[in-house]
PDB file of N, CA and C in Angstrom:
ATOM      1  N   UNK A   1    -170.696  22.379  37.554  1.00  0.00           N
ATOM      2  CA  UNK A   1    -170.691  22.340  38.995  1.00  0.00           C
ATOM      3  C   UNK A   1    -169.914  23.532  39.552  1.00  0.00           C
ATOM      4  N   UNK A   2    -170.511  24.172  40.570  1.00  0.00           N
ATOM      5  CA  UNK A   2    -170.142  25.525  41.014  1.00  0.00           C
ATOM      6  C   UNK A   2    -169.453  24.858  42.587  1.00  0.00           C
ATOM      7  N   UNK A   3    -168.342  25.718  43.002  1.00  0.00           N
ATOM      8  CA  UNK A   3    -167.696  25.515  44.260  1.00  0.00           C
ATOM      9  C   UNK A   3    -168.725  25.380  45.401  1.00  0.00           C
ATOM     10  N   UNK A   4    -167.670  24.550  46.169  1.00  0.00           N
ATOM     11  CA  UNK A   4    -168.656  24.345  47.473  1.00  0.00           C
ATOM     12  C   UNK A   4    -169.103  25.610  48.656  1.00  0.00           C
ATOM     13  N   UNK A   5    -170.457  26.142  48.679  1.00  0.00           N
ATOM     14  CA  UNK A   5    -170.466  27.369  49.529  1.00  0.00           C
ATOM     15  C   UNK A   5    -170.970  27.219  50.854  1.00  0.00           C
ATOM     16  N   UNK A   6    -170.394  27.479  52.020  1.00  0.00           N
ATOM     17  CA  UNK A   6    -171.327  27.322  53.403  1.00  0.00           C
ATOM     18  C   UNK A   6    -172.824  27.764  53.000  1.00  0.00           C
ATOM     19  N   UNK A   7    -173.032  28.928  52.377  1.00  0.00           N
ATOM     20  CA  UNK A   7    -174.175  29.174  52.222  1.00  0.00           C
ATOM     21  C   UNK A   7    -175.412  28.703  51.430  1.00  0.00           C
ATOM     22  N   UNK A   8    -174.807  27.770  50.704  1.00  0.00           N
ATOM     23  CA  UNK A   8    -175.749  27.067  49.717  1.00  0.00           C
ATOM     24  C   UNK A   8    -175.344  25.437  50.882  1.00  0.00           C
ATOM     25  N   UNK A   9    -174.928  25.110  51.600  1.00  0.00           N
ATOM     26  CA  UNK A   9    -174.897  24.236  52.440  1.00  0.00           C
ATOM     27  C   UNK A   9    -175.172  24.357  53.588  1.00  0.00           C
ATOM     28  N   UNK A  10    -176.544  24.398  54.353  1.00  0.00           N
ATOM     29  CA  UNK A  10    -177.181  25.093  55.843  1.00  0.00           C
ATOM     30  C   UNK A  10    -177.155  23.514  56.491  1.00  0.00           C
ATOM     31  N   UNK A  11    -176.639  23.320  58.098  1.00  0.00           N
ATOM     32  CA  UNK A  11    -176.097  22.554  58.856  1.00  0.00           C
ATOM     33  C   UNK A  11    -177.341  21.794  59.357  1.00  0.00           C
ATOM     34  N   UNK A  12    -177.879  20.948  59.030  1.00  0.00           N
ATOM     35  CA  UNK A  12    -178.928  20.257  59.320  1.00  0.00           C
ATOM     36  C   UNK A  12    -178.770  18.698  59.436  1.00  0.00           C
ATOM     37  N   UNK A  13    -177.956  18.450  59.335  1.00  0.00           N
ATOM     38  CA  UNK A  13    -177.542  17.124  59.931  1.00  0.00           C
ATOM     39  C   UNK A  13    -177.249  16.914  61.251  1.00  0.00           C
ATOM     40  N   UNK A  14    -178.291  15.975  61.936  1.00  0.00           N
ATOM     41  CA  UNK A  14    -178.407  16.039  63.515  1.00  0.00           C
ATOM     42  C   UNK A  14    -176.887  15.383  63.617  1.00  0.00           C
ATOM     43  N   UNK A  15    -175.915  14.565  62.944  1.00  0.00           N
ATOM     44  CA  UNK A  15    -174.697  15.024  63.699  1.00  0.00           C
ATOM     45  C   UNK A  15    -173.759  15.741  63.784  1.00  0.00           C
ATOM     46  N   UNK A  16    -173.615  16.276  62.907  1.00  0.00           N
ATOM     47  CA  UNK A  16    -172.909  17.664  62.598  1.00  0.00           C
ATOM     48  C   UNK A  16    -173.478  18.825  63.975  1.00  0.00           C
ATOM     49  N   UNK A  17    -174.642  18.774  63.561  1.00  0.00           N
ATOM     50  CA  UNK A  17    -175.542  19.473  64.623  1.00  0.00           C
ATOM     51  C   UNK A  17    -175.201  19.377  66.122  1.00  0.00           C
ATOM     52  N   UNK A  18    -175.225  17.587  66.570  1.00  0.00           N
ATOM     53  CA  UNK A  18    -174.895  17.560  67.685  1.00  0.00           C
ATOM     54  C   UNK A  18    -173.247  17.878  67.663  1.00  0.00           C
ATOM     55  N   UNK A  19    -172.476  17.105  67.197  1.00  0.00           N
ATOM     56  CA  UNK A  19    -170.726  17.698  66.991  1.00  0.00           C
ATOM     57  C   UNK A  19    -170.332  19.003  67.522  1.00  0.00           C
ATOM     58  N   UNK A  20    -171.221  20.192  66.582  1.00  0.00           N
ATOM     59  CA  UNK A  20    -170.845  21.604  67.123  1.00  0.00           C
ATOM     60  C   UNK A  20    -171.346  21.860  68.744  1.00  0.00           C
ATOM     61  N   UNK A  21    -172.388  21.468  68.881  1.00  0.00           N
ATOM     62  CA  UNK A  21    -172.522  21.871  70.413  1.00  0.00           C
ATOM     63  C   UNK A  21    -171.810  20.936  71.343  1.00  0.00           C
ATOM     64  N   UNK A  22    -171.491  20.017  70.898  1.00  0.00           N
ATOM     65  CA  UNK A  22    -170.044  19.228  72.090  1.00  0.00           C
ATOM     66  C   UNK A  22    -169.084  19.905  71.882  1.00  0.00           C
ATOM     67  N   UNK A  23    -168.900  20.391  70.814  1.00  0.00           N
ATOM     68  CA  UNK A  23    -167.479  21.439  70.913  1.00  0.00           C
ATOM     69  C   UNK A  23    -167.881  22.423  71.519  1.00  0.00           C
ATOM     70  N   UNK A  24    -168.871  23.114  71.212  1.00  0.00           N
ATOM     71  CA  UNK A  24    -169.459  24.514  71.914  1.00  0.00           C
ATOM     72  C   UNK A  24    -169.019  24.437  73.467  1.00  0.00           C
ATOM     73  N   UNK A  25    -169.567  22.969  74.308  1.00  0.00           N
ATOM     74  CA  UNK A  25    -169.660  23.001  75.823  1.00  0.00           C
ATOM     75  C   UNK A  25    -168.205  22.711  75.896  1.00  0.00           C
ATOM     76  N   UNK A  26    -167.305  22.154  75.133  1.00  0.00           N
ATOM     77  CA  UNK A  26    -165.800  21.659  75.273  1.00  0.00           C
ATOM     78  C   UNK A  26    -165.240  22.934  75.756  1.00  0.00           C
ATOM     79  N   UNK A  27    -165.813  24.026  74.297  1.00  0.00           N
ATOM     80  CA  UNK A  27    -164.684  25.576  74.413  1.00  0.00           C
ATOM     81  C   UNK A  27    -165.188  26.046  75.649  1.00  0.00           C
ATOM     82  N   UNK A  28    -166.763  25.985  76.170  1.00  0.00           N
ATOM     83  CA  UNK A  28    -166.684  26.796  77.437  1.00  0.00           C
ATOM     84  C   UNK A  28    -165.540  26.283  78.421  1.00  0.00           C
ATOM     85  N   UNK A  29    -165.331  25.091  78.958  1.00  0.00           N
ATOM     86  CA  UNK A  29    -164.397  24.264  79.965  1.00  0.00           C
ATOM     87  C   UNK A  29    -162.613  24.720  79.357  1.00  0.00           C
ATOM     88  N   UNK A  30    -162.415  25.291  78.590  1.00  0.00           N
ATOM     89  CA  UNK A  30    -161.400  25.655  77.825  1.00  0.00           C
ATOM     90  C   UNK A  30    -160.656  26.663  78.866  1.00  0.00           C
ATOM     91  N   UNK A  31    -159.634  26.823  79.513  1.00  0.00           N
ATOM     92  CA  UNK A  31    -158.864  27.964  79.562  1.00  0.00           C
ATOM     93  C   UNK A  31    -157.718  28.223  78.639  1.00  0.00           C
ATOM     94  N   UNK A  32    -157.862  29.326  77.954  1.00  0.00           N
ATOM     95  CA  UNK A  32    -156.666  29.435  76.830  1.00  0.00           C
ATOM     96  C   UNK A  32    -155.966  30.885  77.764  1.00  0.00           C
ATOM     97  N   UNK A  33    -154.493  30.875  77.503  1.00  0.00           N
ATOM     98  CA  UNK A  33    -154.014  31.592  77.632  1.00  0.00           C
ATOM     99  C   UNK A  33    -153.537  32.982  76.295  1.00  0.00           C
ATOM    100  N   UNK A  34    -153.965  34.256  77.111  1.00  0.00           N
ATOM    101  CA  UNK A  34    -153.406  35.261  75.648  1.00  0.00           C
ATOM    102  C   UNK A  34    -152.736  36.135  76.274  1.00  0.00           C
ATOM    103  N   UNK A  35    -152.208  36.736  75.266  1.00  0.00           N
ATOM    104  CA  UNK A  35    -151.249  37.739  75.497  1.00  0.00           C
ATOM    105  C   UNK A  35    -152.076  38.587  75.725  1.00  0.00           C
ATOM    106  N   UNK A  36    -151.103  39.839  76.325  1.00  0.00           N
ATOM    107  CA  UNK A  36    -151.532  41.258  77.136  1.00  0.00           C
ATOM    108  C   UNK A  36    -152.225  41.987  75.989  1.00  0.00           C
ATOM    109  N   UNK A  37    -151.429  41.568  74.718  1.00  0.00           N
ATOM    110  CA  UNK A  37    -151.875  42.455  73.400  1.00  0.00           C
ATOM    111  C   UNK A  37    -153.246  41.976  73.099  1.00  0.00           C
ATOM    112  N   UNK A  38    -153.523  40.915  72.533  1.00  0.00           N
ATOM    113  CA  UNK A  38    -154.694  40.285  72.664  1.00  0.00           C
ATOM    114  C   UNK A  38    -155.884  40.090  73.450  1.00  0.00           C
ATOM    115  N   UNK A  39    -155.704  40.379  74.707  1.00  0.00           N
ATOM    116  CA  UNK A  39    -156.480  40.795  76.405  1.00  0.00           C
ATOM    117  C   UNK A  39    -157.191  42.375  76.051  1.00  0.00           C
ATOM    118  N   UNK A  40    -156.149  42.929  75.507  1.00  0.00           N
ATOM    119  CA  UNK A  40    -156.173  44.491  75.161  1.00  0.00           C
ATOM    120  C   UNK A  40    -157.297  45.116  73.436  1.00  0.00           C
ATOM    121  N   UNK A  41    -156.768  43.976  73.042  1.00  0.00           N
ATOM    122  CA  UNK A  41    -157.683  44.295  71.670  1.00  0.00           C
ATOM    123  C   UNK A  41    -159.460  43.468  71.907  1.00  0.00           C
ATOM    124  N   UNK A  42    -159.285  42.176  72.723  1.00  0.00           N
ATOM    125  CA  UNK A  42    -160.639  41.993  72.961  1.00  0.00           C
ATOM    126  C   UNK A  42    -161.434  43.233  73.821  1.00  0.00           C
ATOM    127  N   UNK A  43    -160.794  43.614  74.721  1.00  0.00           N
ATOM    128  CA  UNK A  43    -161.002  45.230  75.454  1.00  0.00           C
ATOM    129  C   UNK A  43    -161.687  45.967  74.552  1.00  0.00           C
ATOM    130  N   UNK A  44    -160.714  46.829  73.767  1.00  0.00           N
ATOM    131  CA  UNK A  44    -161.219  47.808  72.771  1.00  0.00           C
ATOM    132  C   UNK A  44    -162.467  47.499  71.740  1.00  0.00           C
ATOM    133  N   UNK A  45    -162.588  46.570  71.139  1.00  0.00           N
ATOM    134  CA  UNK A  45    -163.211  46.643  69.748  1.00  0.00           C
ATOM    135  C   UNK A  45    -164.468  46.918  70.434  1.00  0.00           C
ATOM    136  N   UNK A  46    -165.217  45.429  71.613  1.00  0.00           N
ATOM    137  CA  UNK A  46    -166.270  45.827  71.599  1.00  0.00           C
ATOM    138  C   UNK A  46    -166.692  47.848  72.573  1.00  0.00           C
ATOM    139  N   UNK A  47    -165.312  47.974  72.972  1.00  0.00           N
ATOM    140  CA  UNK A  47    -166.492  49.165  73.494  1.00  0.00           C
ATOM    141  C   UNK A  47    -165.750  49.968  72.424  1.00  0.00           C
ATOM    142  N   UNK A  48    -165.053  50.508  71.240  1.00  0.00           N
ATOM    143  CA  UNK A  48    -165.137  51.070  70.479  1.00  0.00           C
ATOM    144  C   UNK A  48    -166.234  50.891  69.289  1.00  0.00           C
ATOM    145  N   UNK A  49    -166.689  50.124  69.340  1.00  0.00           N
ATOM    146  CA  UNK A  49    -168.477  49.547  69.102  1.00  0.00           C
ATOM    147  C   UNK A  49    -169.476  50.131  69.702  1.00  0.00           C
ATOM    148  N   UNK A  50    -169.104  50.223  70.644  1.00  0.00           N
ATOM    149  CA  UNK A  50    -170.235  50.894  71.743  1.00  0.00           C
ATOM    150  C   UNK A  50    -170.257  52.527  71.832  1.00  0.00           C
ATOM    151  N   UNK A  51    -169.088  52.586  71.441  1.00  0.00           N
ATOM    152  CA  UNK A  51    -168.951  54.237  71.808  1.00  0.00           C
ATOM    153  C   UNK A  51    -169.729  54.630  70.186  1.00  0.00           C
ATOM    154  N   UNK A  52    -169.610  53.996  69.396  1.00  0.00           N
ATOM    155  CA  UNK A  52    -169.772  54.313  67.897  1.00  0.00           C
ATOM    156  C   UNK A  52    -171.254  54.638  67.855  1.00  0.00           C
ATOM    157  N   UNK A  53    -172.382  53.631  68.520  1.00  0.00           N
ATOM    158  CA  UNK A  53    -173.524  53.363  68.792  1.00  0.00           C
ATOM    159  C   UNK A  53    -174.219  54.377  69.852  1.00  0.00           C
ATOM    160  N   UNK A  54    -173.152  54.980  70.475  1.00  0.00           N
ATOM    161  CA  UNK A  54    -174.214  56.010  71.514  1.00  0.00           C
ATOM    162  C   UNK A  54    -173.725  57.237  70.470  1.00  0.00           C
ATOM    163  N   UNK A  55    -172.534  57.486  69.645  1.00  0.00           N
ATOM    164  CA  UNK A  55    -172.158  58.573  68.682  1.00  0.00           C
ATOM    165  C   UNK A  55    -172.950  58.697  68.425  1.00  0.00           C
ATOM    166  N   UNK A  56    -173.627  57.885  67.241  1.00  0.00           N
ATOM    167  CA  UNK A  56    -174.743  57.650  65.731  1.00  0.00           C
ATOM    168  C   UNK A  56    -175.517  56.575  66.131  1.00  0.00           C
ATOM    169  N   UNK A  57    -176.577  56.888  67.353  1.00  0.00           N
ATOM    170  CA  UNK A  57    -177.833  55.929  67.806  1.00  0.00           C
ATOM    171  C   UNK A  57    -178.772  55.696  66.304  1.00  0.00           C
ATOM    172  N   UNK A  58    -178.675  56.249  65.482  1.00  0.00           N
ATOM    173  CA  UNK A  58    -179.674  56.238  64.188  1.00  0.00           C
ATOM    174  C   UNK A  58    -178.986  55.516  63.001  1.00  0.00           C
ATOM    175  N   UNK A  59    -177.587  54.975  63.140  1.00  0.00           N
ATOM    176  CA  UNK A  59    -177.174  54.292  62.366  1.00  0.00           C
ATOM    177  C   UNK A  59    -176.906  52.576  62.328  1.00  0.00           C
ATOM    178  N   UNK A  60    -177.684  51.872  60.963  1.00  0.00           N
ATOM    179  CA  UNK A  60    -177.422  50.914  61.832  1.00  0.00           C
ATOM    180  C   UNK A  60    -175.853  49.659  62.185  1.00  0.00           C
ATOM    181  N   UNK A  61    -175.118  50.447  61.316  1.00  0.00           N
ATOM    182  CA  UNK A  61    -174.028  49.715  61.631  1.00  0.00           C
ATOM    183  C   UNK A  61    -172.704  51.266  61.944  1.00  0.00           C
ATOM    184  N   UNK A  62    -172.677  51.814  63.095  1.00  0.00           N
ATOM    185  CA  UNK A  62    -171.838  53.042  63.243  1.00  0.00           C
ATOM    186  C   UNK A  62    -170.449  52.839  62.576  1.00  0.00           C
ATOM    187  N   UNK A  63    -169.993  53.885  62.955  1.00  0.00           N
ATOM    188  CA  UNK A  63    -168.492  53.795  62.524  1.00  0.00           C
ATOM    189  C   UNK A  63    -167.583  53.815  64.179  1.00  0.00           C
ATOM    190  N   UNK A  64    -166.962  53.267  64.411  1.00  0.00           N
ATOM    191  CA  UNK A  64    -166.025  52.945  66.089  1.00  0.00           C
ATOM    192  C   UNK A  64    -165.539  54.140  66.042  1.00  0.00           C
ATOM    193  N   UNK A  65    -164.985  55.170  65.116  1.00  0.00           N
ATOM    194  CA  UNK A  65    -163.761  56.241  65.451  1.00  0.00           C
ATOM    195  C   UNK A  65    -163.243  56.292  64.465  1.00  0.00           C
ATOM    196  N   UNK A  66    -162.784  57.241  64.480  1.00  0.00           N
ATOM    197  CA  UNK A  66    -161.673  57.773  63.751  1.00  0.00           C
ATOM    198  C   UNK A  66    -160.218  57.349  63.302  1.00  0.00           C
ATOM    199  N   UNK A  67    -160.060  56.902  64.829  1.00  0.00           N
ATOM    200  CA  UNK A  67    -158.918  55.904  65.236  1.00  0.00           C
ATOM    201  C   UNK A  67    -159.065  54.600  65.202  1.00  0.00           C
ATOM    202  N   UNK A  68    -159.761  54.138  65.052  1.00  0.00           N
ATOM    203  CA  UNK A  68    -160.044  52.534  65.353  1.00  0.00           C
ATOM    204  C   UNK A  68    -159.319  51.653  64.427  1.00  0.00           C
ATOM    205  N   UNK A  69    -158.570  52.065  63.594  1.00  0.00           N
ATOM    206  CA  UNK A  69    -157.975  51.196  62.450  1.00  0.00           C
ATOM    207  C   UNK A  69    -156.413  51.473  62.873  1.00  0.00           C
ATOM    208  N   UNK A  70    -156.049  52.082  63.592  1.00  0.00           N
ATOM    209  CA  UNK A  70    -154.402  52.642  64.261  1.00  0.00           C
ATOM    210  C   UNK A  70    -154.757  52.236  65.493  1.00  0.00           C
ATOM    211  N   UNK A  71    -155.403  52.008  66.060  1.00  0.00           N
ATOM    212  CA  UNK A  71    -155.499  51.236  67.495  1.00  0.00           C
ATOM    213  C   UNK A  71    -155.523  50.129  66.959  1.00  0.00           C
ATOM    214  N   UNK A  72    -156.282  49.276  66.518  1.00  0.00           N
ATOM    215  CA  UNK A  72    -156.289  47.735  65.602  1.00  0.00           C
ATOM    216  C   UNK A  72    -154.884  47.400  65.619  1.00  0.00           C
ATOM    217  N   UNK A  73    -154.246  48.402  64.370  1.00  0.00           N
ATOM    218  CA  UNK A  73    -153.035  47.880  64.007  1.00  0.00           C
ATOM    219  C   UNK A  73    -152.346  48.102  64.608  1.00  0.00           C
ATOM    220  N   UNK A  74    -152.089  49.416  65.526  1.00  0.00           N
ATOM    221  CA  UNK A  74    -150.932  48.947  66.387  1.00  0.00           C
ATOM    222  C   UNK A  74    -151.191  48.259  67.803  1.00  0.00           C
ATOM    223  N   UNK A  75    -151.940  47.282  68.147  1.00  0.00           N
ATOM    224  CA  UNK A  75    -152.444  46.295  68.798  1.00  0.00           C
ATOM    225  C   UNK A  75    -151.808  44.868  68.442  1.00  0.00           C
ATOM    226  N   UNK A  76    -152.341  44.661  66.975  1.00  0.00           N
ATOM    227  CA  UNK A  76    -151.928  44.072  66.380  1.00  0.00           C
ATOM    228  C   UNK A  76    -150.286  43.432  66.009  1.00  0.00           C
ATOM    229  N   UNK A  77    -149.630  44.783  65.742  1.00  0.00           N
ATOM    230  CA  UNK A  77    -148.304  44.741  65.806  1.00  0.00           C
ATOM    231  C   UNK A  77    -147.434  44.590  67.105  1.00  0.00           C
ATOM    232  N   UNK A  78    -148.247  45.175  68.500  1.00  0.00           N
ATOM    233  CA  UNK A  78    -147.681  44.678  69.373  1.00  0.00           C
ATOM    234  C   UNK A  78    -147.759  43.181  69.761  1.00  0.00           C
ATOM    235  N   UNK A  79    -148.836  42.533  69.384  1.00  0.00           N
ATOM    236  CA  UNK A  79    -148.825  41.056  69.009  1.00  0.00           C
ATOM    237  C   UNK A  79    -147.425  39.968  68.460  1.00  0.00           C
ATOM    238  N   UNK A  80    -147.523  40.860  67.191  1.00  0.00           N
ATOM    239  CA  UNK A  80    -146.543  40.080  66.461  1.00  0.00           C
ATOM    240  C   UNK A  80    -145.008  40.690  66.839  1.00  0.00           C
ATOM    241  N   UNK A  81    -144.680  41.557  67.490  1.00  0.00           N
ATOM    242  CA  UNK A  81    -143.558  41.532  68.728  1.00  0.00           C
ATOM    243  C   UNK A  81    -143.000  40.946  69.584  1.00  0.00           C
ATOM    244  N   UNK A  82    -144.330  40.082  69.692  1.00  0.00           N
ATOM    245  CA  UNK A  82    -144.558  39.138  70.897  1.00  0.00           C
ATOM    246  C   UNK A  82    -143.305  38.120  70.761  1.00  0.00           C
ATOM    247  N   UNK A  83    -142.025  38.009  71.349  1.00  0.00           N
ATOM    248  CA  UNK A  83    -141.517  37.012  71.038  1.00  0.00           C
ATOM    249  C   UNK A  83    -141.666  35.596  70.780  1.00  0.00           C
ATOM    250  N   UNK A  84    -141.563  34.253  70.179  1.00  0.00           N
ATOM    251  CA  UNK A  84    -142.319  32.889  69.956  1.00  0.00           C
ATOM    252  C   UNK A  84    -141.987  32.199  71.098  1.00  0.00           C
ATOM    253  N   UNK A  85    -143.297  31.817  71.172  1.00  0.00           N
ATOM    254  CA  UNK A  85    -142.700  30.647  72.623  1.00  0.00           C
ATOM    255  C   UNK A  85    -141.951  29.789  72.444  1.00  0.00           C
ATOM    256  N   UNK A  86    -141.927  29.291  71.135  1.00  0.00           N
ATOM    257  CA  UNK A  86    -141.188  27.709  70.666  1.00  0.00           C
ATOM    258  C   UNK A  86    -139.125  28.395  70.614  1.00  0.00           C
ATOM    259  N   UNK A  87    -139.035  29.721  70.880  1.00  0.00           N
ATOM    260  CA  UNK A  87    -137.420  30.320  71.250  1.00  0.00           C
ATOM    261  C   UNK A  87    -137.870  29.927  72.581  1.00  0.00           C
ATOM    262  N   UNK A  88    -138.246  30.232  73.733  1.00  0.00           N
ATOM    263  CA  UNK A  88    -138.462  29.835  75.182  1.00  0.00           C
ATOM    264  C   UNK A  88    -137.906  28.836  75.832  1.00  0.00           C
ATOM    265  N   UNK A  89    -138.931  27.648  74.943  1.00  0.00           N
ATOM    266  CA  UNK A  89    -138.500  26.231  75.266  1.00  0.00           C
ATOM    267  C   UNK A  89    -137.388  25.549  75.037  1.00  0.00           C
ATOM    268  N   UNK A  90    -136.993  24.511  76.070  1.00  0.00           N
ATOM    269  CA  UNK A  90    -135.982  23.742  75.479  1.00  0.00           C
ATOM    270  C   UNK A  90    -136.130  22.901  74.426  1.00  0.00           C
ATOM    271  N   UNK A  91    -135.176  22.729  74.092  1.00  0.00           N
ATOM    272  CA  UNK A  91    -135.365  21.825  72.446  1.00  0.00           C
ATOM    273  C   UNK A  91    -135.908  20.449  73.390  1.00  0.00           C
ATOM    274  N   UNK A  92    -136.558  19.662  72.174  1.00  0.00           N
ATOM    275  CA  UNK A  92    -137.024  18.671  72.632  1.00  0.00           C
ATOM    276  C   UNK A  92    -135.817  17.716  71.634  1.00  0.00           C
ATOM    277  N   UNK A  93    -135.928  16.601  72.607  1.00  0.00           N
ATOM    278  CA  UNK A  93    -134.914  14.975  72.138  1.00  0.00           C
ATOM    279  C   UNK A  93    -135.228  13.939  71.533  1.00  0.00           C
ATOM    280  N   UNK A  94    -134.979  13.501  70.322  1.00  0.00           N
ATOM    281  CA  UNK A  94    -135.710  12.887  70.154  1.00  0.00           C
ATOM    282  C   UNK A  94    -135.767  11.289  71.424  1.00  0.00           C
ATOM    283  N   UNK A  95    -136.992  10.262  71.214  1.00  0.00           N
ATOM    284  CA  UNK A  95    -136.382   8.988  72.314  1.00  0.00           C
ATOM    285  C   UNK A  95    -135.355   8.671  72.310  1.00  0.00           C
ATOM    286  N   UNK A  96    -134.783   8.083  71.548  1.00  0.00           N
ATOM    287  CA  UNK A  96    -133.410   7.458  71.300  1.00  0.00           C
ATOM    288  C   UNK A  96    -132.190   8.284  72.129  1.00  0.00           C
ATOM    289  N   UNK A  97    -132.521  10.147  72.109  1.00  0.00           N
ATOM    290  CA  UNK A  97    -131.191  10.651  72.711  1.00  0.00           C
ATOM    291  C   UNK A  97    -131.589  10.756  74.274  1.00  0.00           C
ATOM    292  N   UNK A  98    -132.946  10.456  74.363  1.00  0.00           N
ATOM    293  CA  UNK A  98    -133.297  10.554  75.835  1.00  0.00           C
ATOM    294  C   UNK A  98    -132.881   9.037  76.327  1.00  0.00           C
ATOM    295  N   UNK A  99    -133.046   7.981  75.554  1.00  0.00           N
ATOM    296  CA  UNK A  99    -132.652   6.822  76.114  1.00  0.00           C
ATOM    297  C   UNK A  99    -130.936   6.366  76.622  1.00  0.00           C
ATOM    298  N   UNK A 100    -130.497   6.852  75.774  1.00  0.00           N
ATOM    299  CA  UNK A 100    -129.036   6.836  75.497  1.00  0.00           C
ATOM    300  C   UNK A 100    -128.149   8.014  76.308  1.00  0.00           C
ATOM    301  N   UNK A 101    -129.390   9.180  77.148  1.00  0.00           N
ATOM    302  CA  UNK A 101    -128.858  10.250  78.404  1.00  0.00           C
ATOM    303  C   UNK A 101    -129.263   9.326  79.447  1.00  0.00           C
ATOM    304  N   UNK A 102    -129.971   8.402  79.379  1.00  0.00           N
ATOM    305  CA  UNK A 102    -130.535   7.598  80.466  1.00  0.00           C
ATOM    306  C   UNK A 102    -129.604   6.683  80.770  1.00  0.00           C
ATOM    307  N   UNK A 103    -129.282   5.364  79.853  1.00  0.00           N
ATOM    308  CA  UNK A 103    -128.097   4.388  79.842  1.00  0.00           C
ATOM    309  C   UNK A 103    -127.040   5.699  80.798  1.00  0.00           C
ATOM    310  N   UNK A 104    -126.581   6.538  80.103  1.00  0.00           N
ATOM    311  CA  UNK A 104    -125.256   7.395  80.308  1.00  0.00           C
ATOM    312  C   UNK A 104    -125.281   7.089  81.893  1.00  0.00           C
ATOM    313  N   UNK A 105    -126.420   7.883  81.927  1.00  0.00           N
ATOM    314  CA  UNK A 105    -126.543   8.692  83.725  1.00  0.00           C
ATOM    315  C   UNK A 105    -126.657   7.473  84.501  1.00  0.00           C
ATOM    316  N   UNK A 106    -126.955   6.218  84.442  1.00  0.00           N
ATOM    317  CA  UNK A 106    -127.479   4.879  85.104  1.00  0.00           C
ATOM    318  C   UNK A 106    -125.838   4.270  85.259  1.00  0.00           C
ATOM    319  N   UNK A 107    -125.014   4.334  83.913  1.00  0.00           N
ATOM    320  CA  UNK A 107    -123.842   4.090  83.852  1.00  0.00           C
ATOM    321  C   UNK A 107    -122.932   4.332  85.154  1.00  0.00           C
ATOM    322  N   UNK A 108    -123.018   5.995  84.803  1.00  0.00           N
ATOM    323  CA  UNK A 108    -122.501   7.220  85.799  1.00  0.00           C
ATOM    324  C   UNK A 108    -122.281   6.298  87.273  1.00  0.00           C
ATOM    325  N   UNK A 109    -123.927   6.376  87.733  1.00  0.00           N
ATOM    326  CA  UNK A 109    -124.376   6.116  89.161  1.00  0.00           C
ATOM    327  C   UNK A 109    -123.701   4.596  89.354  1.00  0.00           C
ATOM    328  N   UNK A 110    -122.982   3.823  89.014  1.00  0.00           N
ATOM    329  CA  UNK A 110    -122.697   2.804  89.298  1.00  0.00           C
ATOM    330  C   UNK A 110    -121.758   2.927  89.742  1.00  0.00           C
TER     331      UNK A 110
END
């Protein structure tokens, strides 16, 4: 028995089938938030794609540039610069210390 391959496994099960397109219409209704870096690299690739394609109209998969692998990465790296949101936030409590700031403060007010 050989590993399991997407490609020797084609999606033909009407629920699987239906599944992906409820997710499909889910992600359209989706607003995700991204970073500036990420805003910036969806930007580039496809028209460094495009520019590649009016370069070498006779090729069928062009090359983007010269540069396109130092724009990538340092795109990329301005990404992972990105400070973590989870430093941002306040720590979370567990119930018990939120219950027991609650008693406190109810105490307090009396």
């Amino acid at each position: 028995m050989g590993e399991w391959a997407p490609a020797l496994n084609p999606v033909t099960s009407t629920s699987t089938t239906t599944v992906l397109r409820i997710l499909r219409h889910l992600a359209k209704e989706t607003v995700r938030d991204r970073t500036t870096a990420v805003t910036r690299l969806m930007a580039y690739i496809p028209t460094a794609v495009t520019v590649g394609y009016l370069r070498q109209p006779d090729m069928e998969l062009p090359l983007p540039g010269g540069d396109f692998a130092r724009r990538v990465r340092d795109l990329l790296a301005a990404a992972a610069c990105r400070p973590d949101v989870a430093d941002t936030l306040p720590a979370r409590t567990s119930q018990a210390e939120q219950d027991l700031d609650d008693r406190l403060q109810q105490a307090a007010s009396r």
